[in-house]
PDB file of N, CA and C in Angstrom:
ATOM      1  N   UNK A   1      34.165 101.029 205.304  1.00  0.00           N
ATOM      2  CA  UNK A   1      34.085 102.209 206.127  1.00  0.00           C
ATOM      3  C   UNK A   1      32.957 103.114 205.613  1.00  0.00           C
ATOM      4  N   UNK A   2      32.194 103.404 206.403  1.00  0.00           N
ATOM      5  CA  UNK A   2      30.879 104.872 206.083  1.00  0.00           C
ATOM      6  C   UNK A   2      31.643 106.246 206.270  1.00  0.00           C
ATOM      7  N   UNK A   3      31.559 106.630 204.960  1.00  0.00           N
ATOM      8  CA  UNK A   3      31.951 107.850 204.999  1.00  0.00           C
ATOM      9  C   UNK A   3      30.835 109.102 205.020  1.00  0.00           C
ATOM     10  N   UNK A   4      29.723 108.858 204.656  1.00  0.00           N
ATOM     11  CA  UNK A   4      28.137 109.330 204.866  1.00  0.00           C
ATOM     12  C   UNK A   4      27.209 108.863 205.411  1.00  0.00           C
ATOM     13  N   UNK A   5      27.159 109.458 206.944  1.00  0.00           N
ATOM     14  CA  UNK A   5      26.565 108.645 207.659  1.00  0.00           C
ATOM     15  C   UNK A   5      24.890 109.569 207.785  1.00  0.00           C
ATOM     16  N   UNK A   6      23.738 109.447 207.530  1.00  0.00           N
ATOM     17  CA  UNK A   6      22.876 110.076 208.418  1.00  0.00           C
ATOM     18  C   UNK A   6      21.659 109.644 208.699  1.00  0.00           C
ATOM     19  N   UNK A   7      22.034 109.532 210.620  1.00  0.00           N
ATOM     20  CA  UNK A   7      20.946 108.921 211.089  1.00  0.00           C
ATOM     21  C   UNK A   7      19.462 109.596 210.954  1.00  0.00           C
ATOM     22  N   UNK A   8      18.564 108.167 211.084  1.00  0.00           N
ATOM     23  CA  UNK A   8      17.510 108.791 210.515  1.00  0.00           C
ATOM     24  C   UNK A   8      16.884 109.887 211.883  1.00  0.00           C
ATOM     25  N   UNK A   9      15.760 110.594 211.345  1.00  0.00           N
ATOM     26  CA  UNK A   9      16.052 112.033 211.821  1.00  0.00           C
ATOM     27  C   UNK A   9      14.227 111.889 212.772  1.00  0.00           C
ATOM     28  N   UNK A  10      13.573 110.170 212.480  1.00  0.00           N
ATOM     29  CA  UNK A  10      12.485 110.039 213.264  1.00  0.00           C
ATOM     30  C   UNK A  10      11.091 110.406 212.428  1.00  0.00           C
ATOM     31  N   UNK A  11      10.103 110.114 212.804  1.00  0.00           N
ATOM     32  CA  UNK A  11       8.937 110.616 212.318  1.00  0.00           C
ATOM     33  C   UNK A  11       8.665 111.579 212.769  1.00  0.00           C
ATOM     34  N   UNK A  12       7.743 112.329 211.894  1.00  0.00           N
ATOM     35  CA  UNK A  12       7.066 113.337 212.561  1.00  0.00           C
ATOM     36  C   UNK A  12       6.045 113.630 213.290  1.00  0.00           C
ATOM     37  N   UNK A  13       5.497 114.869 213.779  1.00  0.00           N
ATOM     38  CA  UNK A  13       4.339 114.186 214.722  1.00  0.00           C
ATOM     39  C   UNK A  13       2.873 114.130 214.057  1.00  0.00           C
ATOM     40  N   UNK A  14       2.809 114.432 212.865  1.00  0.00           N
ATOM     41  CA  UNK A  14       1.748 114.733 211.890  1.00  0.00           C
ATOM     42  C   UNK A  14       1.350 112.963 211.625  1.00  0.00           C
ATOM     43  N   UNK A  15       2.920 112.506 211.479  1.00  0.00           N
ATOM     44  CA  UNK A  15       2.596 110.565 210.819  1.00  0.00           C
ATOM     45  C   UNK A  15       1.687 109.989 212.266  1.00  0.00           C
ATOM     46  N   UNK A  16       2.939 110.224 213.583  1.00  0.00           N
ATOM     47  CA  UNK A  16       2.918 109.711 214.681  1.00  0.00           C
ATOM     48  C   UNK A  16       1.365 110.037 215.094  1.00  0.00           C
ATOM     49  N   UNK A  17       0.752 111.360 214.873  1.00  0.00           N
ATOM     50  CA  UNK A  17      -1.080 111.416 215.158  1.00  0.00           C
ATOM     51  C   UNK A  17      -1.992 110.554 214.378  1.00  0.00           C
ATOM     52  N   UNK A  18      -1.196 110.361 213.068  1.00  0.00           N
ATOM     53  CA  UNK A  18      -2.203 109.467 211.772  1.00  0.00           C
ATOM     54  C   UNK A  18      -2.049 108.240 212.539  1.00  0.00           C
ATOM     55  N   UNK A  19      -0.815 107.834 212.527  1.00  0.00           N
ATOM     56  CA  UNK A  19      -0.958 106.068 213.382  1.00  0.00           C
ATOM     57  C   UNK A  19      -1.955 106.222 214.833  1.00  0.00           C
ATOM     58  N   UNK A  20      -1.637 107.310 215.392  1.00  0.00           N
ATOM     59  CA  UNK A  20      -2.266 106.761 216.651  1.00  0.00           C
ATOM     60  C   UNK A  20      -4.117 106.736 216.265  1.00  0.00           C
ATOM     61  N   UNK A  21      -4.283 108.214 215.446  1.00  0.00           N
ATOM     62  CA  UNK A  21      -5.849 108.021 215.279  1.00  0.00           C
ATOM     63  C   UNK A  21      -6.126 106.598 214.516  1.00  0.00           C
ATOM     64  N   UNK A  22      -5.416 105.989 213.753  1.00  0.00           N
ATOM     65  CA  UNK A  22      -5.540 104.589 213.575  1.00  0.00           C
ATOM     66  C   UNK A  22      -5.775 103.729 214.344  1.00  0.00           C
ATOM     67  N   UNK A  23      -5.031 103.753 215.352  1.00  0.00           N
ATOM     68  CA  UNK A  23      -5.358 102.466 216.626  1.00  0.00           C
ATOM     69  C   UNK A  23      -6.527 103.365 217.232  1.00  0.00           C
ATOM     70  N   UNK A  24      -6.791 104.109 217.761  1.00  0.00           N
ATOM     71  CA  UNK A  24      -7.624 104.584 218.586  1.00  0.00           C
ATOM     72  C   UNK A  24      -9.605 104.609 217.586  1.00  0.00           C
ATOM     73  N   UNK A  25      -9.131 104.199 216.388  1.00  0.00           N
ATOM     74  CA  UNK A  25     -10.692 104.137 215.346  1.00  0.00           C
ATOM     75  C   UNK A  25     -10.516 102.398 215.430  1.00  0.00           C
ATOM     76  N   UNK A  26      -9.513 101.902 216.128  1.00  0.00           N
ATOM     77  CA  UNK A  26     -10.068 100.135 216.135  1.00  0.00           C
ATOM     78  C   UNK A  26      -8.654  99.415 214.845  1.00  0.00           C
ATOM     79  N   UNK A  27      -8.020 100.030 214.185  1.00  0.00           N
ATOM     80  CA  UNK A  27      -7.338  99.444 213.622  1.00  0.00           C
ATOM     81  C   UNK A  27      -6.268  98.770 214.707  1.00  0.00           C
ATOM     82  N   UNK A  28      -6.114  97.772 213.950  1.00  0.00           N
ATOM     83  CA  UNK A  28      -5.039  96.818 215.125  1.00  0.00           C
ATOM     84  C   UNK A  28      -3.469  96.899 214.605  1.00  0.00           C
ATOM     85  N   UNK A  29      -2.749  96.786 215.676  1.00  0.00           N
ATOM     86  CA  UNK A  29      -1.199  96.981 216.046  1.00  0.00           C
ATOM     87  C   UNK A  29      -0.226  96.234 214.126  1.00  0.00           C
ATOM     88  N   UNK A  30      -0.947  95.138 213.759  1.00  0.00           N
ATOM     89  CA  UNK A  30      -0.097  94.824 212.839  1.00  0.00           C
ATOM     90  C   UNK A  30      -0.652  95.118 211.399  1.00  0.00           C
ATOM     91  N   UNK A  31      -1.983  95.775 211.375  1.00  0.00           N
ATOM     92  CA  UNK A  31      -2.748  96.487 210.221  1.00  0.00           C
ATOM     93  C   UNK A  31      -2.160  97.831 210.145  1.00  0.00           C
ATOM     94  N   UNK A  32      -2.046  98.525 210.767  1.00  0.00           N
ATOM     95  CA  UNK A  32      -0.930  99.827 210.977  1.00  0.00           C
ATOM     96  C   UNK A  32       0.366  99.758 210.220  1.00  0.00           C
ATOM     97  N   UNK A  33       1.033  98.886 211.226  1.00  0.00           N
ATOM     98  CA  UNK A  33       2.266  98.465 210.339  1.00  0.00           C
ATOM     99  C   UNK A  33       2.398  98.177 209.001  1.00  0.00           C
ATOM    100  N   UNK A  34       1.050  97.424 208.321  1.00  0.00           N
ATOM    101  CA  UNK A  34       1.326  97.241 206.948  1.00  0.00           C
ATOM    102  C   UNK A  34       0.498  98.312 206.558  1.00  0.00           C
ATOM    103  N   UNK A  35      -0.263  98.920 206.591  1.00  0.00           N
ATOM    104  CA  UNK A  35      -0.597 100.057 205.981  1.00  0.00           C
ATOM    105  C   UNK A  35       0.276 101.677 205.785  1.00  0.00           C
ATOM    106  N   UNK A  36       1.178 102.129 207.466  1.00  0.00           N
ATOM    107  CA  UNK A  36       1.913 102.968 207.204  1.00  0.00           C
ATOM    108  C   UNK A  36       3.143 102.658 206.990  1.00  0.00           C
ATOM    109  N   UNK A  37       3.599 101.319 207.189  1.00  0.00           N
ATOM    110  CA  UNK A  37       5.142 100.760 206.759  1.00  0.00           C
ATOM    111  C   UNK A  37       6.033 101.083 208.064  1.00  0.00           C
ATOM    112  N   UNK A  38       5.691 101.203 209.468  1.00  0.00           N
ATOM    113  CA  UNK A  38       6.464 101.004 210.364  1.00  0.00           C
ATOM    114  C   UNK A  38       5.751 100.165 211.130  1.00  0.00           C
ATOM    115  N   UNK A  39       7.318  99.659 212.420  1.00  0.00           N
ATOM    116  CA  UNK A  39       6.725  98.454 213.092  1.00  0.00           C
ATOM    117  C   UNK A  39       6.207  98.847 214.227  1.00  0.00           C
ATOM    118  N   UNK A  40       5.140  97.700 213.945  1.00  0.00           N
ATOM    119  CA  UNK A  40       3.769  97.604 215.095  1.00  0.00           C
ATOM    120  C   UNK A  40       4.616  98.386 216.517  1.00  0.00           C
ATOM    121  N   UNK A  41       5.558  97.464 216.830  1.00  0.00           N
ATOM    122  CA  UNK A  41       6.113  97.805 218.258  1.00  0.00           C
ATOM    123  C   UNK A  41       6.832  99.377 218.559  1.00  0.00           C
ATOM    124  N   UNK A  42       6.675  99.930 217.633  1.00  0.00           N
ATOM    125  CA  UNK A  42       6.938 101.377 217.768  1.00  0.00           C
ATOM    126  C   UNK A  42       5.662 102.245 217.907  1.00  0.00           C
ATOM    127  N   UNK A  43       4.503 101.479 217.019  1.00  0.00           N
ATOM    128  CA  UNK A  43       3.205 102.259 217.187  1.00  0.00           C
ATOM    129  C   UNK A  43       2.477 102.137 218.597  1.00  0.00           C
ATOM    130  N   UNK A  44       3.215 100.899 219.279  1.00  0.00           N
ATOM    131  CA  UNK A  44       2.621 100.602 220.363  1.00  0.00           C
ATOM    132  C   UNK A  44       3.359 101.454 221.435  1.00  0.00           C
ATOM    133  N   UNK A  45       5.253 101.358 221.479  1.00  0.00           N
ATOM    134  CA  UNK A  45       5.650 102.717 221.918  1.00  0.00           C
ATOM    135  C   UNK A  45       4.510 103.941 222.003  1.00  0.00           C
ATOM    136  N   UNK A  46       4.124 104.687 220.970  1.00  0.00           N
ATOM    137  CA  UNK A  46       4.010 105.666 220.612  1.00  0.00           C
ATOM    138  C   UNK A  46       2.640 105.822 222.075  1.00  0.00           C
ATOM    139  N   UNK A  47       1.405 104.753 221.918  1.00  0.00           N
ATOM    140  CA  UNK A  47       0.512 104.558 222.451  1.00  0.00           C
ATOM    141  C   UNK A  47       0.791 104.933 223.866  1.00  0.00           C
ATOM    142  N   UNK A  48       1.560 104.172 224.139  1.00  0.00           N
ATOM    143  CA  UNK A  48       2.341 104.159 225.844  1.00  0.00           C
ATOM    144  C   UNK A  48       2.478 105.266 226.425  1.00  0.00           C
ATOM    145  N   UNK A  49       3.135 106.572 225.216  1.00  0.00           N
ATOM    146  CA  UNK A  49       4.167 107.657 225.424  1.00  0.00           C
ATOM    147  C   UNK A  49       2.700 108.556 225.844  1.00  0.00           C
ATOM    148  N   UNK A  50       1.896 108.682 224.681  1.00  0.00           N
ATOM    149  CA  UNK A  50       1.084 109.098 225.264  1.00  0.00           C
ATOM    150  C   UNK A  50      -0.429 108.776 226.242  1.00  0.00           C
ATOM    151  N   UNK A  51      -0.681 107.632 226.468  1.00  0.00           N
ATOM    152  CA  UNK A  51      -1.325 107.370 227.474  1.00  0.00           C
ATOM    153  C   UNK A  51      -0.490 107.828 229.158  1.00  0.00           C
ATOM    154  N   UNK A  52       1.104 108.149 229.116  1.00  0.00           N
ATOM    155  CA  UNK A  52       1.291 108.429 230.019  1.00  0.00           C
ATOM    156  C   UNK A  52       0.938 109.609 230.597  1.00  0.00           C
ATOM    157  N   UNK A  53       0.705 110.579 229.512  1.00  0.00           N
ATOM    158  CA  UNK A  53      -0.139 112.253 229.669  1.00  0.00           C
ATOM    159  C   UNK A  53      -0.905 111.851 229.681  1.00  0.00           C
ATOM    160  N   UNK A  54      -2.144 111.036 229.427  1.00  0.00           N
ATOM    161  CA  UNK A  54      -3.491 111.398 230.850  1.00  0.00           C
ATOM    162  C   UNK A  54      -3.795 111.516 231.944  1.00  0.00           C
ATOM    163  N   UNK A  55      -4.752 112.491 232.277  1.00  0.00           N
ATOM    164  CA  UNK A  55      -4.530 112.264 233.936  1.00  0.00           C
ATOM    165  C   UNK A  55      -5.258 111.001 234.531  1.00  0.00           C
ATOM    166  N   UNK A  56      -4.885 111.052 235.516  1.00  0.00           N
ATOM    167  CA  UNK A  56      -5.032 109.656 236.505  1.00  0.00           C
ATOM    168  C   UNK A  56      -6.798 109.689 236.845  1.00  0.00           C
ATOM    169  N   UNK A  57      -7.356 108.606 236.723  1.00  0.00           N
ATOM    170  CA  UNK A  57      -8.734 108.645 236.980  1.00  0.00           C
ATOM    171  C   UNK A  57      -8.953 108.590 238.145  1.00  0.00           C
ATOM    172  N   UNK A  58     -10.396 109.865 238.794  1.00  0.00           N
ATOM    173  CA  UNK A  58     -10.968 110.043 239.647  1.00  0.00           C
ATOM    174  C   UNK A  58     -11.780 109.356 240.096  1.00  0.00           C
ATOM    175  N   UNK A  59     -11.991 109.596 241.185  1.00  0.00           N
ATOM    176  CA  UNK A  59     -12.775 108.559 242.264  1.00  0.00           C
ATOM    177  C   UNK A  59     -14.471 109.796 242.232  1.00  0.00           C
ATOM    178  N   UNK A  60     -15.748 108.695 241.209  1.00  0.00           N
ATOM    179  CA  UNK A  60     -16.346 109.744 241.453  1.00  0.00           C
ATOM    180  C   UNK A  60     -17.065 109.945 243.167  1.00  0.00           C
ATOM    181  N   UNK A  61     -17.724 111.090 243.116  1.00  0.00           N
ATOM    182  CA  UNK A  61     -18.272 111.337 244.734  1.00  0.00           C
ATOM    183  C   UNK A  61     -19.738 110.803 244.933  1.00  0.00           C
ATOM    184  N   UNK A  62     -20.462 109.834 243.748  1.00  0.00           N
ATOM    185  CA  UNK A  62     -21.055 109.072 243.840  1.00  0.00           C
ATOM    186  C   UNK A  62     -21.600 108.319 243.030  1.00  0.00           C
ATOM    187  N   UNK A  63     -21.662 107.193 243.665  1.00  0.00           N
ATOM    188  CA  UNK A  63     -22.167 106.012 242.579  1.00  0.00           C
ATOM    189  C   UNK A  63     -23.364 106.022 241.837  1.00  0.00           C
ATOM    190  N   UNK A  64     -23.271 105.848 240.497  1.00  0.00           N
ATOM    191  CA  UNK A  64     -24.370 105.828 240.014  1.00  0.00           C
ATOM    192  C   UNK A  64     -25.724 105.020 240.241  1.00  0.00           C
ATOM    193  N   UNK A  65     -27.057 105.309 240.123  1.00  0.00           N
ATOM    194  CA  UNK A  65     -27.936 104.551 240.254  1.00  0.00           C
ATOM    195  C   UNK A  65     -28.457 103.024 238.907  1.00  0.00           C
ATOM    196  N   UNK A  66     -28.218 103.672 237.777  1.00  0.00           N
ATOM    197  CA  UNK A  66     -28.402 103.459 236.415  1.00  0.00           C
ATOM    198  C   UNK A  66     -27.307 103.361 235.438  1.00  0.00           C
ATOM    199  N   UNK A  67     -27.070 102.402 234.674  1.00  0.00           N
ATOM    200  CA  UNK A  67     -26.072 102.309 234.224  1.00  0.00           C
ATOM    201  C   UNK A  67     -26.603 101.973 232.788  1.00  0.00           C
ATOM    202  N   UNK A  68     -25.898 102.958 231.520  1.00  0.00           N
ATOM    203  CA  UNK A  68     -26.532 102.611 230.133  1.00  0.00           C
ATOM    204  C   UNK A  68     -25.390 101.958 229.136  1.00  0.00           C
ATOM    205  N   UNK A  69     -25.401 100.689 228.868  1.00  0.00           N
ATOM    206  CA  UNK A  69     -24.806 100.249 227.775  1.00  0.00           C
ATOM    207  C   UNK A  69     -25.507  99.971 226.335  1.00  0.00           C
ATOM    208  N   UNK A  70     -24.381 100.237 225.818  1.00  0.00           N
ATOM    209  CA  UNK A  70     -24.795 100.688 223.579  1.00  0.00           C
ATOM    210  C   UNK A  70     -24.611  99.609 223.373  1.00  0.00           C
ATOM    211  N   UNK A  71     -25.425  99.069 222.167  1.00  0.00           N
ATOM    212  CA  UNK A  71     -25.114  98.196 221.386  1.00  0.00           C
ATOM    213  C   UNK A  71     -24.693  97.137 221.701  1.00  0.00           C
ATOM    214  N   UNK A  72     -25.348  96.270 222.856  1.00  0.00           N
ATOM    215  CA  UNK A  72     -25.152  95.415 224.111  1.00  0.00           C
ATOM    216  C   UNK A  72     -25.900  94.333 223.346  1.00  0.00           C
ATOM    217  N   UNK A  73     -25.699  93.013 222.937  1.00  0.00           N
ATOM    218  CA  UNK A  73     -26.433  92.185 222.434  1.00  0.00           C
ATOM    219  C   UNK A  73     -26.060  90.581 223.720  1.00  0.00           C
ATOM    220  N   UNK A  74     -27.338  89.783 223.846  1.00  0.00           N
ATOM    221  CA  UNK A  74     -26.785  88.768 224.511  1.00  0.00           C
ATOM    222  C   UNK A  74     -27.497  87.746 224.329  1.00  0.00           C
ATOM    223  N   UNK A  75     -27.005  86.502 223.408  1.00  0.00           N
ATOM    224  CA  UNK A  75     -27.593  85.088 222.821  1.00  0.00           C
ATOM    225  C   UNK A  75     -27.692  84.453 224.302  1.00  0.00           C
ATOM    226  N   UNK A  76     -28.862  83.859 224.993  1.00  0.00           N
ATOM    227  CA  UNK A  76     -29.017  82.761 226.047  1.00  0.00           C
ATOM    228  C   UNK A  76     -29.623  81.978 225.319  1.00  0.00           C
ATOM    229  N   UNK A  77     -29.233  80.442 224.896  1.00  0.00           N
ATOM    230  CA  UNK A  77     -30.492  79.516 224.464  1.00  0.00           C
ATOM    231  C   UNK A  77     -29.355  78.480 223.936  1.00  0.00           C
ATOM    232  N   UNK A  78     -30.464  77.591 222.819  1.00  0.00           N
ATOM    233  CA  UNK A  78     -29.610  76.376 222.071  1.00  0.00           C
ATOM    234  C   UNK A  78     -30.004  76.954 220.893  1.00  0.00           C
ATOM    235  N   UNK A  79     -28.928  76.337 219.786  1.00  0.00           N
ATOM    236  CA  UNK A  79     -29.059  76.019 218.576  1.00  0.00           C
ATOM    237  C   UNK A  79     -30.190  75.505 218.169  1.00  0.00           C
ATOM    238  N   UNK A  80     -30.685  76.109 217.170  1.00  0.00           N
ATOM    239  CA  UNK A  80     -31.790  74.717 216.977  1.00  0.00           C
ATOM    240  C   UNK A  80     -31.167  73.747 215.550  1.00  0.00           C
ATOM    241  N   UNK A  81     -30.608  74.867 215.023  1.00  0.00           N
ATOM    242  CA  UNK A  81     -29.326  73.482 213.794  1.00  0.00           C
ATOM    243  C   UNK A  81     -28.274  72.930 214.223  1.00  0.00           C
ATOM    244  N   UNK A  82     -27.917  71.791 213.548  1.00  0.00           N
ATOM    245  CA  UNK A  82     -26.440  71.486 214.144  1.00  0.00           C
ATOM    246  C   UNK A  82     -25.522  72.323 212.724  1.00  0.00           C
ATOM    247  N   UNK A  83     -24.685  72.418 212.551  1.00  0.00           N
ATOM    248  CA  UNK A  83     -23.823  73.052 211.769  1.00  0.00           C
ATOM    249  C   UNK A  83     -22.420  71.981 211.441  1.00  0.00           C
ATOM    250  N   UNK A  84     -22.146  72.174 210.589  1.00  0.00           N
ATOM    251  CA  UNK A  84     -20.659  71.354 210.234  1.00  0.00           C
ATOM    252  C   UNK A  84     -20.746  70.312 209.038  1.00  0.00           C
ATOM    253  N   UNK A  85     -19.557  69.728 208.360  1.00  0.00           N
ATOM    254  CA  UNK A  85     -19.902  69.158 207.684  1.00  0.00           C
ATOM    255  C   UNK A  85     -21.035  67.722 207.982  1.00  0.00           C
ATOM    256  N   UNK A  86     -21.868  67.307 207.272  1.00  0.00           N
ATOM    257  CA  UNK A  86     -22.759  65.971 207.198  1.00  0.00           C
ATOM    258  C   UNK A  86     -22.891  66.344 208.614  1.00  0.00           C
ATOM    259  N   UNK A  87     -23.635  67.025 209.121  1.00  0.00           N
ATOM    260  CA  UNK A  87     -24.554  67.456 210.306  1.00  0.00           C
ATOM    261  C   UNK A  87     -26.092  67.364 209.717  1.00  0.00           C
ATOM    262  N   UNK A  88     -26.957  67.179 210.229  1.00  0.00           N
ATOM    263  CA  UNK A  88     -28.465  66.974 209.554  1.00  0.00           C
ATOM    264  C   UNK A  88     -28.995  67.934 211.114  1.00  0.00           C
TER     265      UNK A  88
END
């Protein structure tokens, strides 16, 4: 029989901002977990809870002409080595 019971009382929202700025700088769902010691699937909760407070994306009132992408790299061609073991 439990005679001292007390449920736990939750994180706070100070942890709950550290995890999320974690995922949101690129750390992934199960690097979280082992770094702050809770599970992934709660940090992913957390994600959900608040992606539901954004607002809904607008329709802009016109299309752009020009479009700029960063740090855009793109290999077209062949190898010129073969690679792998006893490859020449």
């Amino acid at each position: 029989m439990i005679i001292d019971y007390n449920p736990h009382k939750g994180y706070s929202d100070e942890f709950k901002r550290e995890c999320l700025k974690m995922y949101v700088n690129g750390m992934g769902w199960r690097a979280s977990d082992r770094v702050k010691g809770v599970h992934h699937t709660t940090i992913i909760t957390w994600v959900k809870k608040v992606g539901e407070l954004l607002p809904d994306a607008y329709e802009p009132q016109t299309i752009p002409e020009v479009g700029e992408l960063d740090e855009l790299e793109t290999f077209i061609g062949s190898k010129k080595t073969k690679s792998g073991f006893g490859q020449q």
